[in-house]
C-alpha atoms as a PDB file:
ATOM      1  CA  UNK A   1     -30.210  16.788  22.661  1.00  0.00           C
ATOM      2  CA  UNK A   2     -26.762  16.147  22.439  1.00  0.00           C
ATOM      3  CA  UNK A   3     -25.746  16.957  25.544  1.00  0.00           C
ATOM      4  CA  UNK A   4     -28.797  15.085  27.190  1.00  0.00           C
ATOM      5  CA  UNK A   5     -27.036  11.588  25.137  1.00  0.00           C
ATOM      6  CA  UNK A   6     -23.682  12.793  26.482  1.00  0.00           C
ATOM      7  CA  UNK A   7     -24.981  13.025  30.167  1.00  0.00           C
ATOM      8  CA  UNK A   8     -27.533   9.827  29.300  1.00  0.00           C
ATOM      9  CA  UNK A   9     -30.193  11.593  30.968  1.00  0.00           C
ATOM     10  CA  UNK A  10     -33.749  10.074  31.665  1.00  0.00           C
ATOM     11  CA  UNK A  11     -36.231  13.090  30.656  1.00  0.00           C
ATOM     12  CA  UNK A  12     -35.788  16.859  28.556  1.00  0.00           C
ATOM     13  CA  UNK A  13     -38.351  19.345  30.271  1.00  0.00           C
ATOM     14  CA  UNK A  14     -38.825  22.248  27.617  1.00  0.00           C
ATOM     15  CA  UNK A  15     -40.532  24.967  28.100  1.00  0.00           C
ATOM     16  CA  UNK A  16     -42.159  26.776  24.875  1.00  0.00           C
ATOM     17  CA  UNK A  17     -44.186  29.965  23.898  1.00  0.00           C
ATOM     18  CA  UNK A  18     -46.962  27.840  22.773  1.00  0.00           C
ATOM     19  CA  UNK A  19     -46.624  30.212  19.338  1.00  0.00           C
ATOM     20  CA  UNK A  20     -50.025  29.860  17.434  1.00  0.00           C
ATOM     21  CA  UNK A  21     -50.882  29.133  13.475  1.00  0.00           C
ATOM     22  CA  UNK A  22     -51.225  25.998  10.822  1.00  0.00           C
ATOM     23  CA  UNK A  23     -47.414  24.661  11.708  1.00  0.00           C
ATOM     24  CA  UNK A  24     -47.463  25.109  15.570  1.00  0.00           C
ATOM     25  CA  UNK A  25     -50.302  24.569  16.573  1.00  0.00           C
ATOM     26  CA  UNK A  26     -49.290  23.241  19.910  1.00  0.00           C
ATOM     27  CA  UNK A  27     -45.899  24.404  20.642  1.00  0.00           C
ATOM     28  CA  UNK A  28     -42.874  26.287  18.440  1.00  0.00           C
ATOM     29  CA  UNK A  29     -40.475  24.726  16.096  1.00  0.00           C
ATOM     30  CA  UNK A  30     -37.530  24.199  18.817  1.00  0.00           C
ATOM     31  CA  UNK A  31     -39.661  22.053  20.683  1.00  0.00           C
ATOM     32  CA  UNK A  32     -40.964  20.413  18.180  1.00  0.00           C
ATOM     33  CA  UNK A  33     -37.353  19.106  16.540  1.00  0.00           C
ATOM     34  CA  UNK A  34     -36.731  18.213  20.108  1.00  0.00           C
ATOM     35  CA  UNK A  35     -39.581  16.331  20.976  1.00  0.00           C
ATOM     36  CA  UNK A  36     -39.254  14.373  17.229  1.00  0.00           C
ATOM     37  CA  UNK A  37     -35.702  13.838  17.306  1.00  0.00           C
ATOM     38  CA  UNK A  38     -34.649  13.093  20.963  1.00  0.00           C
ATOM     39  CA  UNK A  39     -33.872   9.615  22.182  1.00  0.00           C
ATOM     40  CA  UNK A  40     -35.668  10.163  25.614  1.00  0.00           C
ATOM     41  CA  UNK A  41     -38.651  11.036  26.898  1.00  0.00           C
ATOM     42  CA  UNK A  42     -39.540  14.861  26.287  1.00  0.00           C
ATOM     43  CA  UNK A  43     -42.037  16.857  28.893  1.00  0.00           C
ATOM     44  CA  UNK A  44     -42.878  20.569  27.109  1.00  0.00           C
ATOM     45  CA  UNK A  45     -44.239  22.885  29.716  1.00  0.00           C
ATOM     46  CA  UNK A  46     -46.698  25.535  28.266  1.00  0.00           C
ATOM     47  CA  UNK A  47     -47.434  29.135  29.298  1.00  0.00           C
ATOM     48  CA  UNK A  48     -50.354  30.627  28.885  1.00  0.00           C
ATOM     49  CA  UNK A  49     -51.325  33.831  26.941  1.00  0.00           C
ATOM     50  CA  UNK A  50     -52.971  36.150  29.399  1.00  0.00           C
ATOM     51  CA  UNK A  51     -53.909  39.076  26.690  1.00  0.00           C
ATOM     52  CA  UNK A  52     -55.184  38.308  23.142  1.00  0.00           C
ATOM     53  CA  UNK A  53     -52.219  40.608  21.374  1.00  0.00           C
ATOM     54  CA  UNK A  54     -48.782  40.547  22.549  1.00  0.00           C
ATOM     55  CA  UNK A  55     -47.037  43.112  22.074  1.00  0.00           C
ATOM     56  CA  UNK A  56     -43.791  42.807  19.592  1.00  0.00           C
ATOM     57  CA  UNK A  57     -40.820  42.787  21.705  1.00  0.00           C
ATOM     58  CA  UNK A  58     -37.792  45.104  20.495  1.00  0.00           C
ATOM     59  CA  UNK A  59     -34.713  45.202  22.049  1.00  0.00           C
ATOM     60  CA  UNK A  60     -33.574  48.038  24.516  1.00  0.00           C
ATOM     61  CA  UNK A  61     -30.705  49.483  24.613  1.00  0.00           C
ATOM     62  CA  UNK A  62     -28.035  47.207  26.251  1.00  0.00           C
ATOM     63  CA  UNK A  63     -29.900  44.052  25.064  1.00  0.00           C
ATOM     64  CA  UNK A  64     -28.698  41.593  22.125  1.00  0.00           C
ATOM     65  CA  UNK A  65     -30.388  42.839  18.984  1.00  0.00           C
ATOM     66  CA  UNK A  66     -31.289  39.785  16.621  1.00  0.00           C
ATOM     67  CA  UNK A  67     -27.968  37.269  15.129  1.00  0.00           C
ATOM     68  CA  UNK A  68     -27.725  37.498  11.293  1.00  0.00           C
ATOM     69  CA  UNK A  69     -28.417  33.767  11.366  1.00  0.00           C
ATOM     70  CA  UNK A  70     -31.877  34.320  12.946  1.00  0.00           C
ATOM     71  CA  UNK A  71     -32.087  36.985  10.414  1.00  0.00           C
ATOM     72  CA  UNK A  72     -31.567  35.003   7.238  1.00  0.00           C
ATOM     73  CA  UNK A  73     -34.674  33.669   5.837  1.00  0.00           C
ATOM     74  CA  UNK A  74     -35.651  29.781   5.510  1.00  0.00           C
ATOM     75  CA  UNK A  75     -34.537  29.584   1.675  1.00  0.00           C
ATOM     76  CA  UNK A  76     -31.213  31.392   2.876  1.00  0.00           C
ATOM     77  CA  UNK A  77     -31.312  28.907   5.294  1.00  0.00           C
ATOM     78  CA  UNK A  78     -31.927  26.278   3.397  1.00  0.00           C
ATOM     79  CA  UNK A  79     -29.382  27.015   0.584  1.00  0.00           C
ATOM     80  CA  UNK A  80     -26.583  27.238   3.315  1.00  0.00           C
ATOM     81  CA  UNK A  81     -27.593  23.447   4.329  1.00  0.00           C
ATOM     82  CA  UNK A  82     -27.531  22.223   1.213  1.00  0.00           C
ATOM     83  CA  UNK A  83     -24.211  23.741   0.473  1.00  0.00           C
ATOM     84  CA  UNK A  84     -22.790  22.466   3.741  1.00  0.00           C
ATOM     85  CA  UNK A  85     -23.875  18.789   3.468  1.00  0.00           C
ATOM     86  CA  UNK A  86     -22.736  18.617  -0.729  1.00  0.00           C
ATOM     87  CA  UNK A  87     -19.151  19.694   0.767  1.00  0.00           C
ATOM     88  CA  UNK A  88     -19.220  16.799   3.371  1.00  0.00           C
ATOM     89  CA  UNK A  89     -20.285  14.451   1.245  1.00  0.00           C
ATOM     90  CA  UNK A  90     -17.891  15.372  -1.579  1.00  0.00           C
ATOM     91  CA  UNK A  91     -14.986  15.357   1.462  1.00  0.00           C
ATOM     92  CA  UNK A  92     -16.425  11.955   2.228  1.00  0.00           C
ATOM     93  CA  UNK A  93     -16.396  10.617  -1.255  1.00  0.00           C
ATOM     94  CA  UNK A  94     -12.900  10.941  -1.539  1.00  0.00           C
ATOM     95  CA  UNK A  95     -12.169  10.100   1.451  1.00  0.00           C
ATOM     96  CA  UNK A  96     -13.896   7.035   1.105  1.00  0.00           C
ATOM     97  CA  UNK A  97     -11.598   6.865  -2.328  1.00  0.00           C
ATOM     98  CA  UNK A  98      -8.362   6.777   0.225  1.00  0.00           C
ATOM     99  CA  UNK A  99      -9.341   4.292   2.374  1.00  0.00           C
ATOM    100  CA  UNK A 100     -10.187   1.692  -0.468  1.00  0.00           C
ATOM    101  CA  UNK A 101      -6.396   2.693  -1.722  1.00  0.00           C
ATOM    102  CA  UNK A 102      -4.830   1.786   1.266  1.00  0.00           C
ATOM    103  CA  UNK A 103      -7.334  -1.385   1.882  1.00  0.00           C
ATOM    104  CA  UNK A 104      -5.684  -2.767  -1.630  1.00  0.00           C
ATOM    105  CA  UNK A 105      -2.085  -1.622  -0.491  1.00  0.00           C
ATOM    106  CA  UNK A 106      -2.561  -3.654   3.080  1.00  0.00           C
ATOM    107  CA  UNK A 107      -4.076  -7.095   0.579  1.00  0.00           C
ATOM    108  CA  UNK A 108      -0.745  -6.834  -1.016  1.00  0.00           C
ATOM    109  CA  UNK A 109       1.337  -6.713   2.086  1.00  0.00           C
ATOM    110  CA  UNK A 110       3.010  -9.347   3.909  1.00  0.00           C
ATOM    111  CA  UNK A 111       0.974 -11.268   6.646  1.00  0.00           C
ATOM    112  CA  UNK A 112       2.063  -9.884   9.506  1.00  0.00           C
ATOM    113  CA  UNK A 113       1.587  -6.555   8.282  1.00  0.00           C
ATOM    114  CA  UNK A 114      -1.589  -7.618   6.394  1.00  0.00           C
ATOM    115  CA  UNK A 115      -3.796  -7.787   9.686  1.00  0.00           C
ATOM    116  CA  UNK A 116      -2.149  -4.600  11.443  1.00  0.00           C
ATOM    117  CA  UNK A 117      -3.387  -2.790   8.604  1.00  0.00           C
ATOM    118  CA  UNK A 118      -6.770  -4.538   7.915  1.00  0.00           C
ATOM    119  CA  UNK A 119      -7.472  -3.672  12.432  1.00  0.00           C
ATOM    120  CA  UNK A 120      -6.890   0.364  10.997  1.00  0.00           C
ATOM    121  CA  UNK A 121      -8.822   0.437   8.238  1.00  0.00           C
ATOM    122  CA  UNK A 122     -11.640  -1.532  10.162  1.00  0.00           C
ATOM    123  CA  UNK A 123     -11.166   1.559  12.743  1.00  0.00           C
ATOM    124  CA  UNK A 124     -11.365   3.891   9.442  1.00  0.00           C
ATOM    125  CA  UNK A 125     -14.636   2.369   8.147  1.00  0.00           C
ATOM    126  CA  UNK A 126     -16.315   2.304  11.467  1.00  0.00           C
ATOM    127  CA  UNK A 127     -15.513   6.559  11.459  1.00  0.00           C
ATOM    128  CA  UNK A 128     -16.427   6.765   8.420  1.00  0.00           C
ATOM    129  CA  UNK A 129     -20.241   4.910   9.003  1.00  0.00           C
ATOM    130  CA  UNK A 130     -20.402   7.011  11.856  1.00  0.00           C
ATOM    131  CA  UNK A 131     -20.063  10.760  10.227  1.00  0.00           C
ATOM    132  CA  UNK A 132     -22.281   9.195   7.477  1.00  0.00           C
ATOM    133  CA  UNK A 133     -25.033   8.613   9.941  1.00  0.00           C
ATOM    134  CA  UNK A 134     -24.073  12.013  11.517  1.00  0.00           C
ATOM    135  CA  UNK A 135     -24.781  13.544   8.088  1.00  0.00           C
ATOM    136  CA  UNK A 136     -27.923  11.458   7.119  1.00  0.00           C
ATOM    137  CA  UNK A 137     -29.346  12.687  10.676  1.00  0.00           C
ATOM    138  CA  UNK A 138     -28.609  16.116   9.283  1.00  0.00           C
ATOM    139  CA  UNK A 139     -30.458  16.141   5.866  1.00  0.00           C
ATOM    140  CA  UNK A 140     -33.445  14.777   8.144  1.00  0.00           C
ATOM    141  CA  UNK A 141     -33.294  17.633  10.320  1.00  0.00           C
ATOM    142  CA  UNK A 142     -35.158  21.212   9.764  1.00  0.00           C
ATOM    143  CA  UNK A 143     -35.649  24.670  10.544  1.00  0.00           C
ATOM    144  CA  UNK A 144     -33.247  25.753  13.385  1.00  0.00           C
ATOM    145  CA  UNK A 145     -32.026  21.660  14.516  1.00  0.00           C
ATOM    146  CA  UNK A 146     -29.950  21.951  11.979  1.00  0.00           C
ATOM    147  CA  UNK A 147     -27.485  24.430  13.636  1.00  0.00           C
ATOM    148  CA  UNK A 148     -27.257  22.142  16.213  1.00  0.00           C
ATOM    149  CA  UNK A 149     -26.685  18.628  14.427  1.00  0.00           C
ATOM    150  CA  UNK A 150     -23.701  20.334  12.385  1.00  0.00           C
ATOM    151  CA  UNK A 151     -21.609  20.479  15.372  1.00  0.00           C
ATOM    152  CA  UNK A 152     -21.914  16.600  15.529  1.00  0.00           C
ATOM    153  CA  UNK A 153     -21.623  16.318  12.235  1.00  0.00           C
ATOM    154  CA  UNK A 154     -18.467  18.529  11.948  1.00  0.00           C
ATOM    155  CA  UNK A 155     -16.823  16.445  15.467  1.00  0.00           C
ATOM    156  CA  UNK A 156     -16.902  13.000  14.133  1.00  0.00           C
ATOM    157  CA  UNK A 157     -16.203  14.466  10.637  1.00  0.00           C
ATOM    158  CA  UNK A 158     -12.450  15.548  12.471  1.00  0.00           C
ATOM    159  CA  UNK A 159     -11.870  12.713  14.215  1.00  0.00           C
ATOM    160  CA  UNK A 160     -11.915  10.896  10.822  1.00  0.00           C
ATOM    161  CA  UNK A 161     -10.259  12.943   9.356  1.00  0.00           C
ATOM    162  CA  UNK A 162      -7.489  12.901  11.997  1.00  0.00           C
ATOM    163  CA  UNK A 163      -7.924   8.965  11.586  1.00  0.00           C
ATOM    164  CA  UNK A 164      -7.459   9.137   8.409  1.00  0.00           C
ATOM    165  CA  UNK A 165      -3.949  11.057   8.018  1.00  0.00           C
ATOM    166  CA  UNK A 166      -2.543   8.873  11.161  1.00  0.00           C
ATOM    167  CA  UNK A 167      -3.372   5.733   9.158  1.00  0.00           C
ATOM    168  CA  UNK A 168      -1.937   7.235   5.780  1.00  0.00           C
ATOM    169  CA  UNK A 169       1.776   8.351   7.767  1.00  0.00           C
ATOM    170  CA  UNK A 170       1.698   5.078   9.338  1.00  0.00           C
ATOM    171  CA  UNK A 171       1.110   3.489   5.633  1.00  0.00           C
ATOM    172  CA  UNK A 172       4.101   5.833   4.245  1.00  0.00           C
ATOM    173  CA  UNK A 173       6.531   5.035   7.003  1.00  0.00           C
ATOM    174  CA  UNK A 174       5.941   1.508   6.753  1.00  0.00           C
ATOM    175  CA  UNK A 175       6.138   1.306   3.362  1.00  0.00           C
ATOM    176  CA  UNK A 176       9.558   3.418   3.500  1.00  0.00           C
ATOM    177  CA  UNK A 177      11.296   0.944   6.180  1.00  0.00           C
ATOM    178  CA  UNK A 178      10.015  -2.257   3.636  1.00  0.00           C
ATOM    179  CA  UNK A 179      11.380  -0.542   0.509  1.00  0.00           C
ATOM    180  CA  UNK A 180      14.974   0.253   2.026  1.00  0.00           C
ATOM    181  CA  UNK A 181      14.514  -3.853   3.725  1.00  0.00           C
ATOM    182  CA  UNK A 182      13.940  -5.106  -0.072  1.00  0.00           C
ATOM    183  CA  UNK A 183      16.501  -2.753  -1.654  1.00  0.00           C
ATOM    184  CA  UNK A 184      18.765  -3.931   0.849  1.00  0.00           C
ATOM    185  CA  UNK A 185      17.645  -7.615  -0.209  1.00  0.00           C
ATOM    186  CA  UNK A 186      17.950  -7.275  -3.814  1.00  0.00           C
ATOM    187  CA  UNK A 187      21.423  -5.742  -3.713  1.00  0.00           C
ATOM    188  CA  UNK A 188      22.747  -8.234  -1.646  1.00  0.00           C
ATOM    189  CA  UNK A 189      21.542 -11.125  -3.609  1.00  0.00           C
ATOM    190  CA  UNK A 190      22.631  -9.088  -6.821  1.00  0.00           C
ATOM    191  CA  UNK A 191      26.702  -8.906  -5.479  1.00  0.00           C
ATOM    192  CA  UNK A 192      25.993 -12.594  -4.765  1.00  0.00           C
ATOM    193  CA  UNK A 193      24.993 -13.633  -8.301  1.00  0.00           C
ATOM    194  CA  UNK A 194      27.527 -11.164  -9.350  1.00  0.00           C
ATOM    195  CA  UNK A 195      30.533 -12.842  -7.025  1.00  0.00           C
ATOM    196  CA  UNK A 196      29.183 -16.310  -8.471  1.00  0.00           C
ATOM    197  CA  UNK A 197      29.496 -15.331 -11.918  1.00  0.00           C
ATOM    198  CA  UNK A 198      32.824 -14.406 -11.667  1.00  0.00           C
ATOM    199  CA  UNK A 199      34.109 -17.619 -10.175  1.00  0.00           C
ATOM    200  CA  UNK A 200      32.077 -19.418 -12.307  1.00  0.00           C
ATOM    201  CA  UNK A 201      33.829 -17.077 -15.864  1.00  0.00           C
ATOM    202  CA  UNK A 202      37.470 -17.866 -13.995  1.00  0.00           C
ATOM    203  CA  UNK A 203      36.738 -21.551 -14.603  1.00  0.00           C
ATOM    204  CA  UNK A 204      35.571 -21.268 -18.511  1.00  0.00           C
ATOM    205  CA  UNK A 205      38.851 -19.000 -18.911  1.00  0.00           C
ATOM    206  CA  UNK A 206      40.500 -22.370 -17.449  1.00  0.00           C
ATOM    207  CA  UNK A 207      38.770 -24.724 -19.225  1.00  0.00           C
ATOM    208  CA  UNK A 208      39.501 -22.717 -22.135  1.00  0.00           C
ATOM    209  CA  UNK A 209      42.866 -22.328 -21.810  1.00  0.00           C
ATOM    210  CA  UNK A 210      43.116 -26.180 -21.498  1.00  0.00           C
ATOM    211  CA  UNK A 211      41.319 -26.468 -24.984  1.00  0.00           C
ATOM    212  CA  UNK A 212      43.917 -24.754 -26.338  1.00  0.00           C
ATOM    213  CA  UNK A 213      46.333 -27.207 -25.284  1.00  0.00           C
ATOM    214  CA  UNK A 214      44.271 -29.883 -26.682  1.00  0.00           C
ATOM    215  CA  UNK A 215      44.749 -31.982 -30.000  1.00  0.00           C
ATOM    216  CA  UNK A 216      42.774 -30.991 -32.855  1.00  0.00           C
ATOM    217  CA  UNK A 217      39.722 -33.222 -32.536  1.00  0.00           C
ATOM    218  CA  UNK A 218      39.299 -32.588 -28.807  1.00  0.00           C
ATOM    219  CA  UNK A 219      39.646 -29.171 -29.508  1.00  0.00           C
ATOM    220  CA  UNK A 220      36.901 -28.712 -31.638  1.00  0.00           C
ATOM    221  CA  UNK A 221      34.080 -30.534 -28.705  1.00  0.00           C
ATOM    222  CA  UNK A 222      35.899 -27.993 -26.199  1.00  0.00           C
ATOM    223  CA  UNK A 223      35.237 -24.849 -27.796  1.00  0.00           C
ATOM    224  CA  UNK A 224      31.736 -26.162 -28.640  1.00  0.00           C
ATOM    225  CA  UNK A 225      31.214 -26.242 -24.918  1.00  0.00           C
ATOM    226  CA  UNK A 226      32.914 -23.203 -23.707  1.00  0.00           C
ATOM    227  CA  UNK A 227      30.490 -21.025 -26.242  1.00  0.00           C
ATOM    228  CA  UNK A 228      27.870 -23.024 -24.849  1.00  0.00           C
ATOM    229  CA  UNK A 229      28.840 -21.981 -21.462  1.00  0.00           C
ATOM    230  CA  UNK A 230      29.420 -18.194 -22.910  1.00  0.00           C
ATOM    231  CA  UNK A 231      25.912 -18.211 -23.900  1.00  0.00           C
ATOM    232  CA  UNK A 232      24.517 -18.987 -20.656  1.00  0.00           C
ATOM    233  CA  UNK A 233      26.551 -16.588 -18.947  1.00  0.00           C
ATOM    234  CA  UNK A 234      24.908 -14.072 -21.009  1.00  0.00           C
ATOM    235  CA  UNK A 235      21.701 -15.152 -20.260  1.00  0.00           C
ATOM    236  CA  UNK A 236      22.168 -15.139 -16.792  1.00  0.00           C
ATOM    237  CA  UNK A 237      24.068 -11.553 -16.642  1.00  0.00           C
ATOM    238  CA  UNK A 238      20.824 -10.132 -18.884  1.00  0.00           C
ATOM    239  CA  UNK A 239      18.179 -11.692 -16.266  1.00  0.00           C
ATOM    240  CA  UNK A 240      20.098  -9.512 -13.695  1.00  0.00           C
ATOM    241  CA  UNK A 241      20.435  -6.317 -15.544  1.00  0.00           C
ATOM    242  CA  UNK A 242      16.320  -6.812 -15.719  1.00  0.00           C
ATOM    243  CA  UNK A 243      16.508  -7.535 -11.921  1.00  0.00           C
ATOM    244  CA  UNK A 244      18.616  -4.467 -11.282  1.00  0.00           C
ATOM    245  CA  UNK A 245      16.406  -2.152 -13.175  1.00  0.00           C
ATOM    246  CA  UNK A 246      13.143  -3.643 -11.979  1.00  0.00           C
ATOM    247  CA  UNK A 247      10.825  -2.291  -9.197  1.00  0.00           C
ATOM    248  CA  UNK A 248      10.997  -2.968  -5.498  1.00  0.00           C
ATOM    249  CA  UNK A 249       7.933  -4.931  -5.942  1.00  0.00           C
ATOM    250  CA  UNK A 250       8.651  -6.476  -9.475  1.00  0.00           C
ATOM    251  CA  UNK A 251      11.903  -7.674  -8.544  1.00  0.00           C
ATOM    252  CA  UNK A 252      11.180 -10.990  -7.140  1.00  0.00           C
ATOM    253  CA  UNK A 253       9.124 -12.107  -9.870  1.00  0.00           C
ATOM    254  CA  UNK A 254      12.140 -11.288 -11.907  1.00  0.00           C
ATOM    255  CA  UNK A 255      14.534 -12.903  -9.647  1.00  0.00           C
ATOM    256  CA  UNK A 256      12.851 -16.646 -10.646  1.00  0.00           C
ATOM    257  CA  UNK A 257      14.171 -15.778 -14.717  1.00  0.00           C
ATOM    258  CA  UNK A 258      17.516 -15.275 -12.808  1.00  0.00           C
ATOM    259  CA  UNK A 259      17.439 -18.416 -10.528  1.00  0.00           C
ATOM    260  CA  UNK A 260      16.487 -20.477 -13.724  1.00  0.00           C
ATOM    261  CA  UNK A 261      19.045 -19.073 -15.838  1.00  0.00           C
ATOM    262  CA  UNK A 262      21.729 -19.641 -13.340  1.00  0.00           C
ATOM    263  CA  UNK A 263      20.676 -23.057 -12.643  1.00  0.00           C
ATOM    264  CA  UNK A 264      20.933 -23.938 -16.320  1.00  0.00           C
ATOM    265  CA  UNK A 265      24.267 -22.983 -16.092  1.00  0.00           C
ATOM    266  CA  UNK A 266      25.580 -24.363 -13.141  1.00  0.00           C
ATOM    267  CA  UNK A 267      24.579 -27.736 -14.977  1.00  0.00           C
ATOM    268  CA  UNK A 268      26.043 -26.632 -18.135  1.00  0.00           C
ATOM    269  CA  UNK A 269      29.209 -26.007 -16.042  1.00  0.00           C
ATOM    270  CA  UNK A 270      29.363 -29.148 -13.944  1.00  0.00           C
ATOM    271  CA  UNK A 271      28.864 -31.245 -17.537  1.00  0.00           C
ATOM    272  CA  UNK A 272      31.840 -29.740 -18.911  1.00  0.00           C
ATOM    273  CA  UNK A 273      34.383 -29.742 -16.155  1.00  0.00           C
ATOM    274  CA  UNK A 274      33.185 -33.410 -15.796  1.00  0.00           C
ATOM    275  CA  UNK A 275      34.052 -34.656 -19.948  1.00  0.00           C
ATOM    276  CA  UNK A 276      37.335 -32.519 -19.617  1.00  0.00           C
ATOM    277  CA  UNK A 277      38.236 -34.244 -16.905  1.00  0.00           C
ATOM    278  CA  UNK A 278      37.098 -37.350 -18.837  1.00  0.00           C
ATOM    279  CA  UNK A 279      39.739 -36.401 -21.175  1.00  0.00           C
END
């Protein structure tokens, strides 16, 4: 059957032993998977018995005694099946877990990247459907066309799972080159907060020392305003030891507390250079 879809033949001719009794009546169970399961049309040539005992055959000597798989009986058979097809579906399960893990990852992700990853795990779904209808075709299946479906089965089954781990390294390496792009990021806009806050503390150490130069009543409204300024720069230096200690993917969240904190004081700062100047 499979290799009849592979080829996309036209018609299977069979030929069968025409075995007697309740559950092949007509012809034996090979033919009859074939004939149910087969997506073309099916011709079963018959031969007939010519004596009304046939003998048992046995094997001679130099002739292939019987497998142990045609020796096993049908609840051997049958336990081996069910054993196989729990394990797939198990392997699919979690599987299926993975691909849902990186489907949130790639909603997270930038645009560009967003729909690169969205066309894999498209790719990974359609695999996925495909072993699953592989597998469903195999609990459907009986007696020996079972043996033959678990090769399918086991080929797309592989090529997901080789899907699968592509998709996953491609995830990690991305993921790798945008975490060293945003550490890169956040460090450079940390030395630039960093660079601004120290020109910005070398003019409340001037306005300061001007205070001290001033008469007592002015004096008093400077230092008011320089501990005003003090306290900002705090705030400001704190929102960036939070920004410094935060996650690649937390930082820029935390990087809006900074940008408000900063612009608080750049206004704070531009106030008081303006009324010491006014004095």
């Amino acid at each position: 059957m499979r290799t009849a879809e592979e080829e996309d033949v036209d018609l299977i001719v069979f030929a069968t032993r025409g075995r007697t009794g309740l559950d092949h009546l007509i012809f034996g169970s090979v033919a009859e998977k074939v004939v149910r399961l087969a997506k073309c049309p099916v011709l079963i040539v018959t031969g007939k018995r010519l004596n009304a005992e046939i003998e048992p055959i046995h094997p001679e000597k130099g002739e292939l005694a019987m497998s142990e798989k045609e020796m096993k009986s049908p609840e051997e058979k049958s336990e081996k099946k069910k054993a196989y097809q729990e394990k797939i579906e198990a392997q699919l399960k979690e599987w299926g877990a993975k691909i849902d893990e990186l489907k949130a990852k790639a909603d997270k992700s930038k645009a560009e990247l967003k729909m690169k990853y969205e066309r894999q795990i498209e790719d990974l779904r359609a695999r996925q459907k495909v072993v699953q209808q592989k597998l469903w075709e195999f609990k459907e299946s009986g007696g020996e066309a079972w043996e033959e479906l678990k090769t399918g089965v086991e080929k797309s089954f592989n090529e997901l799972k080789d899907a699968l781990d592509r998709t996953i390294l491609k995830f990690k390496e991305k993921q790798g080159e945008m975490a060293e792009k945003v550490s890169r990021k956040r460090e450079a806009y940390v030395q630039k907060i960093e660079t601004q806050l120290k020109e910005w503390g070398a003019k409340i150490d001037l306005l300061k020392a001007k205070a001290e130069k001033s008469k007592i009543d002015a004096k008093i409204a400077y230092f008011k305003q320089i501990e005003e300024l003090k306290s900002k720069q705090e705030s400001v230096k704190r929102k960036l030891r939070e920004l410094k200690e935060s996650g690649d993917e937390a930082w820029e969240d935390v990087k809006e507390g900074v940008e408000d904190a900063l612009g608080e004081m750049k206004k704070a700062l531009r106030q008081a250079v303006s009324r010491f100047k006014e004095k």
